[in-house]
Each structure stands twice: as structure tokens, then as C-alpha cells.
PDB file of N, CA and C in Angstrom:
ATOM      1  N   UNK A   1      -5.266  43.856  13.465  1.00  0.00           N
ATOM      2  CA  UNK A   1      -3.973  44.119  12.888  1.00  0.00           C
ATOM      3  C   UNK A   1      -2.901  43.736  13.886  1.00  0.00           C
ATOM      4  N   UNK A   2      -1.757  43.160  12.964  1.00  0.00           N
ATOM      5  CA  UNK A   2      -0.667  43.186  14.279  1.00  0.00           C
ATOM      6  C   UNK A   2       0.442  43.753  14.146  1.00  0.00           C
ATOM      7  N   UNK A   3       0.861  44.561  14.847  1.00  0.00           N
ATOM      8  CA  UNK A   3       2.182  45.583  14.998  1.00  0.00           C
ATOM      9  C   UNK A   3       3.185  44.649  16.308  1.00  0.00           C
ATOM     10  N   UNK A   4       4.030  45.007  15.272  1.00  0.00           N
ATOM     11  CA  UNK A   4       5.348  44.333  15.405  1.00  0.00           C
ATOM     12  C   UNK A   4       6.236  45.398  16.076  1.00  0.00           C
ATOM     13  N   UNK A   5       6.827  45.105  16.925  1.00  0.00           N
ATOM     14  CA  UNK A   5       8.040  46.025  17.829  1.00  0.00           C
ATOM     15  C   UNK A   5       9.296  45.598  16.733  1.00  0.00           C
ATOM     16  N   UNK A   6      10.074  46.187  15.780  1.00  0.00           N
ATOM     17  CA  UNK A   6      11.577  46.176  15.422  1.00  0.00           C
ATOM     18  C   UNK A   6      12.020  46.271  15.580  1.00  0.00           C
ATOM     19  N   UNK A   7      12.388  47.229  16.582  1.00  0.00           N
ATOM     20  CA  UNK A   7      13.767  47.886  17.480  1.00  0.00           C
ATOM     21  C   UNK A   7      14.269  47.081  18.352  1.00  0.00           C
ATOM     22  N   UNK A   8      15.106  48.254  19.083  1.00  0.00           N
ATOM     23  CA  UNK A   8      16.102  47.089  20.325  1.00  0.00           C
ATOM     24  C   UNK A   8      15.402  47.747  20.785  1.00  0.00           C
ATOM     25  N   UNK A   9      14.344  48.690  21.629  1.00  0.00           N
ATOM     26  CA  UNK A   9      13.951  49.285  22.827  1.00  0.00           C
ATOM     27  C   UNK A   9      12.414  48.999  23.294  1.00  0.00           C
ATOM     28  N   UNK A  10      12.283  48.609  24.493  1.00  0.00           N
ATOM     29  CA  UNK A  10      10.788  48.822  24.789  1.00  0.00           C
ATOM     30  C   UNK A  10      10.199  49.816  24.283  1.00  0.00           C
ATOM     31  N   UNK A  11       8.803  49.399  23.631  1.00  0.00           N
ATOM     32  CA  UNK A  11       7.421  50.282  23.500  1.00  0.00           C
ATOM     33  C   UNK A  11       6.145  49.900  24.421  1.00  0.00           C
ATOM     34  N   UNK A  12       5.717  51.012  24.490  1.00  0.00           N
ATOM     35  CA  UNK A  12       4.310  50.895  25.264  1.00  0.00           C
ATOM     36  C   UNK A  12       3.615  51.746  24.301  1.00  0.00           C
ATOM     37  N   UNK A  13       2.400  50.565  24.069  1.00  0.00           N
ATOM     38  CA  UNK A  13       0.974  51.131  23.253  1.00  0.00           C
ATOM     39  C   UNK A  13       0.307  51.122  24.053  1.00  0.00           C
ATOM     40  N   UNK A  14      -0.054  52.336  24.888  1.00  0.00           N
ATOM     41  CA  UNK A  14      -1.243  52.578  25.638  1.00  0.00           C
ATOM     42  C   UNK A  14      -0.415  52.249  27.323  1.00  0.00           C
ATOM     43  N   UNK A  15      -1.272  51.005  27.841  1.00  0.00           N
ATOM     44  CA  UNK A  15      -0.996  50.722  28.964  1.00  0.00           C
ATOM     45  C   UNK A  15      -0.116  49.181  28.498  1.00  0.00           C
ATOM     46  N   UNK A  16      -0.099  48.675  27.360  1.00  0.00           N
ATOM     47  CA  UNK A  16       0.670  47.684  27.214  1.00  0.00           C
ATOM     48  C   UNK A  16       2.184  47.555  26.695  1.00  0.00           C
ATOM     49  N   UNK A  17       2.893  46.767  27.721  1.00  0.00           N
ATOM     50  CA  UNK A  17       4.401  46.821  27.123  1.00  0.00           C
ATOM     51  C   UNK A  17       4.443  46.144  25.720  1.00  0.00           C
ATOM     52  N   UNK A  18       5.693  46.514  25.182  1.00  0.00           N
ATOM     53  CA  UNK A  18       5.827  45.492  23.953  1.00  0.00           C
ATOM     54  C   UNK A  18       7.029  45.433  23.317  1.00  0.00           C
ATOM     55  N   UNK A  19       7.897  44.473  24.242  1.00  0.00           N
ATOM     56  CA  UNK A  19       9.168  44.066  24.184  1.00  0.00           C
ATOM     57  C   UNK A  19       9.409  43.966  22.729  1.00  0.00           C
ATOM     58  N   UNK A  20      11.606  44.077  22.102  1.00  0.00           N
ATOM     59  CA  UNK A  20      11.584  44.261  20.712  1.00  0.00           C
ATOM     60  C   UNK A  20      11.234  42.579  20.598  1.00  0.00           C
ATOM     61  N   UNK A  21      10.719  42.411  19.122  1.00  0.00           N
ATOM     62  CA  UNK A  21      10.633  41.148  18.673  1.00  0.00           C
ATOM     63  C   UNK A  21       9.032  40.542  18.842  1.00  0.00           C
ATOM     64  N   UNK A  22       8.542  41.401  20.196  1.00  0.00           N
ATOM     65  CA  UNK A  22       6.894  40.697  20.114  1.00  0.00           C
ATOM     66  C   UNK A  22       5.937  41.597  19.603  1.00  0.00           C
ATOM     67  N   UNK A  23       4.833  41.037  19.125  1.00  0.00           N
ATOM     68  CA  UNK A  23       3.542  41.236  18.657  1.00  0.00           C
ATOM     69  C   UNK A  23       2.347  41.712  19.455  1.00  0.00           C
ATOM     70  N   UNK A  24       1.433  42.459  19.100  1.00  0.00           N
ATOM     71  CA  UNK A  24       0.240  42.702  19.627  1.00  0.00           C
ATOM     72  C   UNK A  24      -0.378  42.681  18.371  1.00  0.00           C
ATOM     73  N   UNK A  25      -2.062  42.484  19.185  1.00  0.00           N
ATOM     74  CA  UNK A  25      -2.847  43.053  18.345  1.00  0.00           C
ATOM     75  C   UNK A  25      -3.377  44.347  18.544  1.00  0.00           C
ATOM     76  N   UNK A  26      -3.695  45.159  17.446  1.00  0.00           N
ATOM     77  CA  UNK A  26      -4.242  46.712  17.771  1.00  0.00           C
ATOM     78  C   UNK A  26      -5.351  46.778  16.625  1.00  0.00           C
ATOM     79  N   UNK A  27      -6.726  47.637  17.108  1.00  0.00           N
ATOM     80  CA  UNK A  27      -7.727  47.784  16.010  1.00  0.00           C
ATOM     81  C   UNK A  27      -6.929  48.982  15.094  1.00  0.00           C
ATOM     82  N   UNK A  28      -8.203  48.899  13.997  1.00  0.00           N
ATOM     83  CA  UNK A  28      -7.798  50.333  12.847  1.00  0.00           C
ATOM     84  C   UNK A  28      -7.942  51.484  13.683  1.00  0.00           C
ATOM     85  N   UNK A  29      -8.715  51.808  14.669  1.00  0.00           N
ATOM     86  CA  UNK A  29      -8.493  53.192  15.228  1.00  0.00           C
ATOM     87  C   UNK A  29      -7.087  53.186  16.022  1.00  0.00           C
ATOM     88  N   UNK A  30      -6.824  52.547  16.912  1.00  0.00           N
ATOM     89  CA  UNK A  30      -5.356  52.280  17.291  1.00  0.00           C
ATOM     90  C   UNK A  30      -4.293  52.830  16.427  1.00  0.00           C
ATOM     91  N   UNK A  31      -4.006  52.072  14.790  1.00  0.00           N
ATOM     92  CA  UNK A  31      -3.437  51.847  14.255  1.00  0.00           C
ATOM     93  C   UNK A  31      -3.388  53.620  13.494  1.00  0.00           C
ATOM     94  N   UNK A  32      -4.462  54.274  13.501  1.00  0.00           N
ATOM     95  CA  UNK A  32      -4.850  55.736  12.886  1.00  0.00           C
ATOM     96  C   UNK A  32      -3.681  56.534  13.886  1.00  0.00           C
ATOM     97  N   UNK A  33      -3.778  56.547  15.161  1.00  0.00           N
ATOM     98  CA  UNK A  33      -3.176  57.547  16.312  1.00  0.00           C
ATOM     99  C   UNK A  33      -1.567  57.788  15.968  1.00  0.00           C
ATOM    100  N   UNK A  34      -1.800  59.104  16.261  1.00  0.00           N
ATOM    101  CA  UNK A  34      -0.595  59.744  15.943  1.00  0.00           C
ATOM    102  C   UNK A  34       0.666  59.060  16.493  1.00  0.00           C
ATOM    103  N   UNK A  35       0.149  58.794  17.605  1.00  0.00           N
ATOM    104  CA  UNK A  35       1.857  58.565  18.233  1.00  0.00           C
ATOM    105  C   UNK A  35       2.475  56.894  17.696  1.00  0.00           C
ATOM    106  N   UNK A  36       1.388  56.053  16.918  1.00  0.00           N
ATOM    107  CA  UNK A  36       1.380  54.885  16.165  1.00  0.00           C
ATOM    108  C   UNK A  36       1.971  55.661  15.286  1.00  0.00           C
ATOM    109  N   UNK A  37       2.125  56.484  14.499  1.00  0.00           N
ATOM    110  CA  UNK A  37       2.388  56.657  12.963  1.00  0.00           C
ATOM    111  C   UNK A  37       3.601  57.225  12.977  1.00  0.00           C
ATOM    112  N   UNK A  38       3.923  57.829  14.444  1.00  0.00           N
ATOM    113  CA  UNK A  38       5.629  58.503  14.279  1.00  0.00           C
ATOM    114  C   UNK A  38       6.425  57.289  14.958  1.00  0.00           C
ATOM    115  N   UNK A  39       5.995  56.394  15.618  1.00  0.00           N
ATOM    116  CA  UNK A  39       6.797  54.913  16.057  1.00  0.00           C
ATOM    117  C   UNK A  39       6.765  54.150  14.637  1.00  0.00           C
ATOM    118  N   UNK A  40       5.812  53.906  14.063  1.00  0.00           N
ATOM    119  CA  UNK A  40       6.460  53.566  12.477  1.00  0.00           C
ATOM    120  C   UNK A  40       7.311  54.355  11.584  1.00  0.00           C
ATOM    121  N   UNK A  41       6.881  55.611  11.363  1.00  0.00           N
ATOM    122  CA  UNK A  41       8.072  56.761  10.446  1.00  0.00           C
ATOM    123  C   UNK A  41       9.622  56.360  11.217  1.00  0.00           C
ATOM    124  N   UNK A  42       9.933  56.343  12.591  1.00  0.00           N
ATOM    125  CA  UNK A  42      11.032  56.056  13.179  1.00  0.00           C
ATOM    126  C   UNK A  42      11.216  54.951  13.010  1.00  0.00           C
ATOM    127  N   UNK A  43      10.571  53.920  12.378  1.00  0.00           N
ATOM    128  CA  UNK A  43      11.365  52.384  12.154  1.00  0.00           C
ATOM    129  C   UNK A  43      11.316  51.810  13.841  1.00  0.00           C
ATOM    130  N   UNK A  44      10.363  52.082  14.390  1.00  0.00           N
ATOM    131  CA  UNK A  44      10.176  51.483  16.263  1.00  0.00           C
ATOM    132  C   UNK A  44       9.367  49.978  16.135  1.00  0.00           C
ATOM    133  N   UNK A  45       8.202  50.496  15.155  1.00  0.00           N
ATOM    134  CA  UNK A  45       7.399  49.348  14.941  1.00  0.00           C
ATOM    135  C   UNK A  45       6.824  49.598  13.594  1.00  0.00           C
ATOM    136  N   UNK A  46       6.152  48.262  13.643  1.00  0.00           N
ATOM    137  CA  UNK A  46       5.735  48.184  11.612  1.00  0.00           C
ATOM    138  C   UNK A  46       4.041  47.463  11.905  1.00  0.00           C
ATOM    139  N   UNK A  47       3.603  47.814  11.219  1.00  0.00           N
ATOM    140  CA  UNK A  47       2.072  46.902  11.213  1.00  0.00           C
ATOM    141  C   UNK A  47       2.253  46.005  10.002  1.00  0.00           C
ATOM    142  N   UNK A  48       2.229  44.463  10.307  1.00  0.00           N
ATOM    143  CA  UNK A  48       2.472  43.228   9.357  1.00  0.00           C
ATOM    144  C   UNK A  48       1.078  42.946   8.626  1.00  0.00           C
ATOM    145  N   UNK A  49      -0.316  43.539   9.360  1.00  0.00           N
ATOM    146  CA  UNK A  49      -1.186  42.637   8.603  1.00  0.00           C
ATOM    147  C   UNK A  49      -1.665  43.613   7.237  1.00  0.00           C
ATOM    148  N   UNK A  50      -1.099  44.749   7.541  1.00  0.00           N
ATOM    149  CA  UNK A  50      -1.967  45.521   6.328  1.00  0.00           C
ATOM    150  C   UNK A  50      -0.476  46.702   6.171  1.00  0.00           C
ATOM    151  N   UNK A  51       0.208  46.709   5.196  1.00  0.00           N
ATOM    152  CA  UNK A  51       0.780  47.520   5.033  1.00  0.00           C
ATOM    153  C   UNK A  51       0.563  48.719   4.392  1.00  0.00           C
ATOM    154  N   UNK A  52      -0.880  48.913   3.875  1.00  0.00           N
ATOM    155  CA  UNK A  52      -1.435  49.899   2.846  1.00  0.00           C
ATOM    156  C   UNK A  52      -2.048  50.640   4.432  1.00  0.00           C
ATOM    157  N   UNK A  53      -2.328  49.906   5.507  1.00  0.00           N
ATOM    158  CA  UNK A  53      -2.717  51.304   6.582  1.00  0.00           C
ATOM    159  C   UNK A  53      -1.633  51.784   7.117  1.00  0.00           C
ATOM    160  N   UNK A  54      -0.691  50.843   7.320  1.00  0.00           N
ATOM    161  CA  UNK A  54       1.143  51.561   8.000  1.00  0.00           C
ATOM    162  C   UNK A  54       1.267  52.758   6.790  1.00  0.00           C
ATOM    163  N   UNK A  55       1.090  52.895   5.597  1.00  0.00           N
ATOM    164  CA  UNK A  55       1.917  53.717   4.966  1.00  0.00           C
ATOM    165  C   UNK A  55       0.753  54.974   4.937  1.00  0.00           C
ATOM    166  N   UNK A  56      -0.229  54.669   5.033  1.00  0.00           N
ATOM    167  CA  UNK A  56      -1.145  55.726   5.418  1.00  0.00           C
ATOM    168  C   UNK A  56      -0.967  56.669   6.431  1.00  0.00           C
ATOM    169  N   UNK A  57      -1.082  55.493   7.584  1.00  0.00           N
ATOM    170  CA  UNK A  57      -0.443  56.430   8.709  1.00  0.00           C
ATOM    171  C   UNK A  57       0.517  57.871   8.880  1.00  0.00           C
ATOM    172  N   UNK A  58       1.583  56.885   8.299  1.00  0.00           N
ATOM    173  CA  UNK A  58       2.955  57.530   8.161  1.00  0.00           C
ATOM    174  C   UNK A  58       3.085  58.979   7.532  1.00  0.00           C
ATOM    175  N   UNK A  59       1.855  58.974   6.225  1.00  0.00           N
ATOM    176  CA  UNK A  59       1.930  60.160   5.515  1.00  0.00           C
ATOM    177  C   UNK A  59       1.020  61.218   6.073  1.00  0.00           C
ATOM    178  N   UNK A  60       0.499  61.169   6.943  1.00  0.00           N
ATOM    179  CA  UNK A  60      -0.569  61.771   7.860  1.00  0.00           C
ATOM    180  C   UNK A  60       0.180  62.500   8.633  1.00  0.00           C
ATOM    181  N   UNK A  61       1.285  62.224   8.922  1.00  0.00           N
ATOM    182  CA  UNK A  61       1.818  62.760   9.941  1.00  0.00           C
ATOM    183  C   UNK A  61       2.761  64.225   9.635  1.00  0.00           C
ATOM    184  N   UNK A  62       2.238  65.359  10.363  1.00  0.00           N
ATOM    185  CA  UNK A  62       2.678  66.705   9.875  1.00  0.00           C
ATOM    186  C   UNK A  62       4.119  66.801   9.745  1.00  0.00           C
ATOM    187  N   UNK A  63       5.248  67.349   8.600  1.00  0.00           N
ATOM    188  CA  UNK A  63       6.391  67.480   9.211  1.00  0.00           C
ATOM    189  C   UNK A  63       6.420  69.215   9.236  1.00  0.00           C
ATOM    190  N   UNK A  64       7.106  69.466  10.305  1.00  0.00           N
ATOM    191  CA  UNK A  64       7.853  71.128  10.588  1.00  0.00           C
ATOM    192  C   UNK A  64       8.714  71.415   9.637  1.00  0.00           C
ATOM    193  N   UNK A  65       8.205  72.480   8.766  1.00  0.00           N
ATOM    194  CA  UNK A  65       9.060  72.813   7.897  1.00  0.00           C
ATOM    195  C   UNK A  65      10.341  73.830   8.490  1.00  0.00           C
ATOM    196  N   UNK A  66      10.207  74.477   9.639  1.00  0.00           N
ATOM    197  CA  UNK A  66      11.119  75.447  10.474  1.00  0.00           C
ATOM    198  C   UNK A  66      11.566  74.757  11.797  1.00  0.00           C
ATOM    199  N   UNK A  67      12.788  74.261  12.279  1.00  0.00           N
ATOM    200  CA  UNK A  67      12.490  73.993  13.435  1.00  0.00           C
ATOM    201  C   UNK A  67      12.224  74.958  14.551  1.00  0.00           C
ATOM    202  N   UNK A  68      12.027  74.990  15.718  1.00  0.00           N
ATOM    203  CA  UNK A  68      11.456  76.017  16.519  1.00  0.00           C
ATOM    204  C   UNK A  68      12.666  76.184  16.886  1.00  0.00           C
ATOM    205  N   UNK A  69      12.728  77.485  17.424  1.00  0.00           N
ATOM    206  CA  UNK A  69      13.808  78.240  17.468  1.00  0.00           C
ATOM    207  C   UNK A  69      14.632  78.425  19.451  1.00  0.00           C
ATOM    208  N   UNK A  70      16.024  78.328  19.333  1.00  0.00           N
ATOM    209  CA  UNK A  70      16.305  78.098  20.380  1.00  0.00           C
ATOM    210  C   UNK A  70      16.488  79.658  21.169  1.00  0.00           C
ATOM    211  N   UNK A  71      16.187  79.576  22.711  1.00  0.00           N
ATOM    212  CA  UNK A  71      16.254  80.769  23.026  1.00  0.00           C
ATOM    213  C   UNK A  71      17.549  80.750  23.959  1.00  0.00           C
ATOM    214  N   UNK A  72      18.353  81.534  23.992  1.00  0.00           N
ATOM    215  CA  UNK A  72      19.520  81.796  24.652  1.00  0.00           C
ATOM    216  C   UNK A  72      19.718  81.627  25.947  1.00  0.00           C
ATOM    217  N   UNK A  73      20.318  80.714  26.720  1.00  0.00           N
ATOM    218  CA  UNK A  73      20.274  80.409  28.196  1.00  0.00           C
ATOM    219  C   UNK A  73      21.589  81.307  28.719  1.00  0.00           C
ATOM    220  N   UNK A  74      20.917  82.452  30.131  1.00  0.00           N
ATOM    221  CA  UNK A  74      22.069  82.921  30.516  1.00  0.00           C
ATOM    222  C   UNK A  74      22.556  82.344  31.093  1.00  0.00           C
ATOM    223  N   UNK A  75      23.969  82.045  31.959  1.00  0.00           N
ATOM    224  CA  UNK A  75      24.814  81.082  32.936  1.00  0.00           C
ATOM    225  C   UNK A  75      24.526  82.433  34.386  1.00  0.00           C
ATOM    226  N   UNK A  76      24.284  81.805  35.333  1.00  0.00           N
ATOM    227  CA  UNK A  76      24.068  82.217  36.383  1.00  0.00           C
ATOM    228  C   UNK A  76      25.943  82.437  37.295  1.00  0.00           C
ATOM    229  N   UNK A  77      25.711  83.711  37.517  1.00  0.00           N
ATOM    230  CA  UNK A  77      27.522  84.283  38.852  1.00  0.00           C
ATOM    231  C   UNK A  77      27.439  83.330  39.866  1.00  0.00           C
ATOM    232  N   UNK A  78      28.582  82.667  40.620  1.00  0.00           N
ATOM    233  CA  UNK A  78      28.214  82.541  41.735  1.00  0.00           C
ATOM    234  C   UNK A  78      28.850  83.416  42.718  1.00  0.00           C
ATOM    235  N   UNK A  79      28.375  83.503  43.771  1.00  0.00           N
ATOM    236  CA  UNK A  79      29.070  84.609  44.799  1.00  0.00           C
ATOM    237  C   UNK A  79      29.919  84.425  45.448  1.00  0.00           C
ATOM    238  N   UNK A  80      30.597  83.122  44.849  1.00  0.00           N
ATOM    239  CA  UNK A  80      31.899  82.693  45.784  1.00  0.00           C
ATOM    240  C   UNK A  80      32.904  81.922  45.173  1.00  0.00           C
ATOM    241  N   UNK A  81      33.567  81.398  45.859  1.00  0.00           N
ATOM    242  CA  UNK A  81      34.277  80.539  44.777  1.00  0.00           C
ATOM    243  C   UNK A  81      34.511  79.221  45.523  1.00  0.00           C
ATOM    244  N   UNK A  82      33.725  79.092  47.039  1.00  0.00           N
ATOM    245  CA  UNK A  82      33.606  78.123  48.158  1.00  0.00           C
ATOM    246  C   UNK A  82      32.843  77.085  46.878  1.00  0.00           C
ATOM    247  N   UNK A  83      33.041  76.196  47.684  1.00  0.00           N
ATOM    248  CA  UNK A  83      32.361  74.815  47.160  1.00  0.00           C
ATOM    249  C   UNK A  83      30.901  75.038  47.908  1.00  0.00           C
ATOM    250  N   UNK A  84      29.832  74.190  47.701  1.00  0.00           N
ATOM    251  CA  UNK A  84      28.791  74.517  48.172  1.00  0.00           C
ATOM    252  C   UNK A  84      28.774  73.388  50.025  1.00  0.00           C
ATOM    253  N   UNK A  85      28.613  73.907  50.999  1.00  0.00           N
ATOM    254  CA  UNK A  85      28.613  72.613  52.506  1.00  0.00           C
ATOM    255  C   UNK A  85      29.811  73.131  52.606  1.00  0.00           C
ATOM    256  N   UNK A  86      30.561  73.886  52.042  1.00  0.00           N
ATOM    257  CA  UNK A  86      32.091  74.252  52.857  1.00  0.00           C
ATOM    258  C   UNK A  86      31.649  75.281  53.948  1.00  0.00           C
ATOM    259  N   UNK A  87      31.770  75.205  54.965  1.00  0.00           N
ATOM    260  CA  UNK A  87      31.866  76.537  56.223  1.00  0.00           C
ATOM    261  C   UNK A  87      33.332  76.932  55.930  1.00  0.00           C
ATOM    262  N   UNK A  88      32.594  78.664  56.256  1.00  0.00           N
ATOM    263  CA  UNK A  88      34.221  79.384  56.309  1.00  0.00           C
ATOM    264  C   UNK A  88      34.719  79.024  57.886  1.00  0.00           C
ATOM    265  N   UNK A  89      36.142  78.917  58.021  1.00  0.00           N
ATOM    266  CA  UNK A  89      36.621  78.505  58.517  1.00  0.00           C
ATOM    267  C   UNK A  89      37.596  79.458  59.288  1.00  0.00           C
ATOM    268  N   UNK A  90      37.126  80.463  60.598  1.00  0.00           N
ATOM    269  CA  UNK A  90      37.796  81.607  60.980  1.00  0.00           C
ATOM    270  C   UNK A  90      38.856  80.727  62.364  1.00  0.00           C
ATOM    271  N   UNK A  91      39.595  81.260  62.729  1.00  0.00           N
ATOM    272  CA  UNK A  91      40.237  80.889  63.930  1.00  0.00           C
ATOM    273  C   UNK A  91      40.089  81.990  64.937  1.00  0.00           C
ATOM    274  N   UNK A  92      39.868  81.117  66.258  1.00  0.00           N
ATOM    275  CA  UNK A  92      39.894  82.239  67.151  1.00  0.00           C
ATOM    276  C   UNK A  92      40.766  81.676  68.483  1.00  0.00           C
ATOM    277  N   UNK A  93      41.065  82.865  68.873  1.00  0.00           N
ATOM    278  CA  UNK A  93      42.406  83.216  69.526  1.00  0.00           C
ATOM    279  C   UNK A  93      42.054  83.448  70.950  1.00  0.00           C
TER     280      UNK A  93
END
């Protein structure tokens, strides 16, 4: 099969780059793997030789019906109001 890069951004399948505009070849197990089937759902890359396994793929892939939930970040005091590398600066007499 050959999967096609569409986008403007580099992909890497596996250990191989795959600049937008060029081609590889990838087997049907390749073409099964998850992280193949959400780079097609995103429109990253397309498989040209068989489009009945691209759309397979694609529907395989779980969607989250809830997104996960965000947890509240506290903001940390600081104990000064110095810049941080400033020395206090006493005079002596």
C-alpha cells in the first residue's frame, strides 16, 4: 500500500521520515495501527492504493465521548518582589 503525506508538516512512520508530498510504502498491518488511523482521521496522510482499508481504519478508532476533565492549577506566592540574581544591596558606613 502507499500512504501519501497531505499536509504541510513532517511525518514519521516508525523510524521513517515522510516529507509533505512524498510516498511510502507500508504493509496491511502497518496500515491497521492506531497511530496510522488518527494521521488519516486528521487529514496528515491518506492511503492511495486501497481506500476501503483507509476508511476502515479510520472507523476503528475510539472517540471520547467526555473530555477528561481539567484539574485546577494553584499559582505559587513569591517571597519577594526582588527579581530573581538581584543581591540586596545594604551600604556600609
Amino acid at each position: 500500500m502507499k500512504l501519501r503525506n497531505i499536509g504541510d508538516k513532517i511525518v514519521s512512520i516508525g523510524t521513517t521520515v515522510v516529507m509533505p508530498g512524498a510516498d511510502i510504502q507500508i504493509t496491511a498491518e502497518q496500515a491497521q495501527l492506531p497511530a496510522i488511523g488518527i494521521l488519516i482521521a486528521k487529514k496528515f496522510v491518506k492511503i492511495e492504493d486501497d481506500p476501503v482499508v483507509a476508511k476502515s481504519v479510520v472507523e476503528e478508532i475510539p472517540v471520547n465521548e467526555q473530555p477528561a476533565e481539567e484539574t485546577p492549577v494553584e499559582k505559587k506566592a513569591t517571597s519577594s518582589g526582588r527579581k530573581r540574581g538581584m543581591a540586596k544591596v545594604t551600604k556600609e558606613e
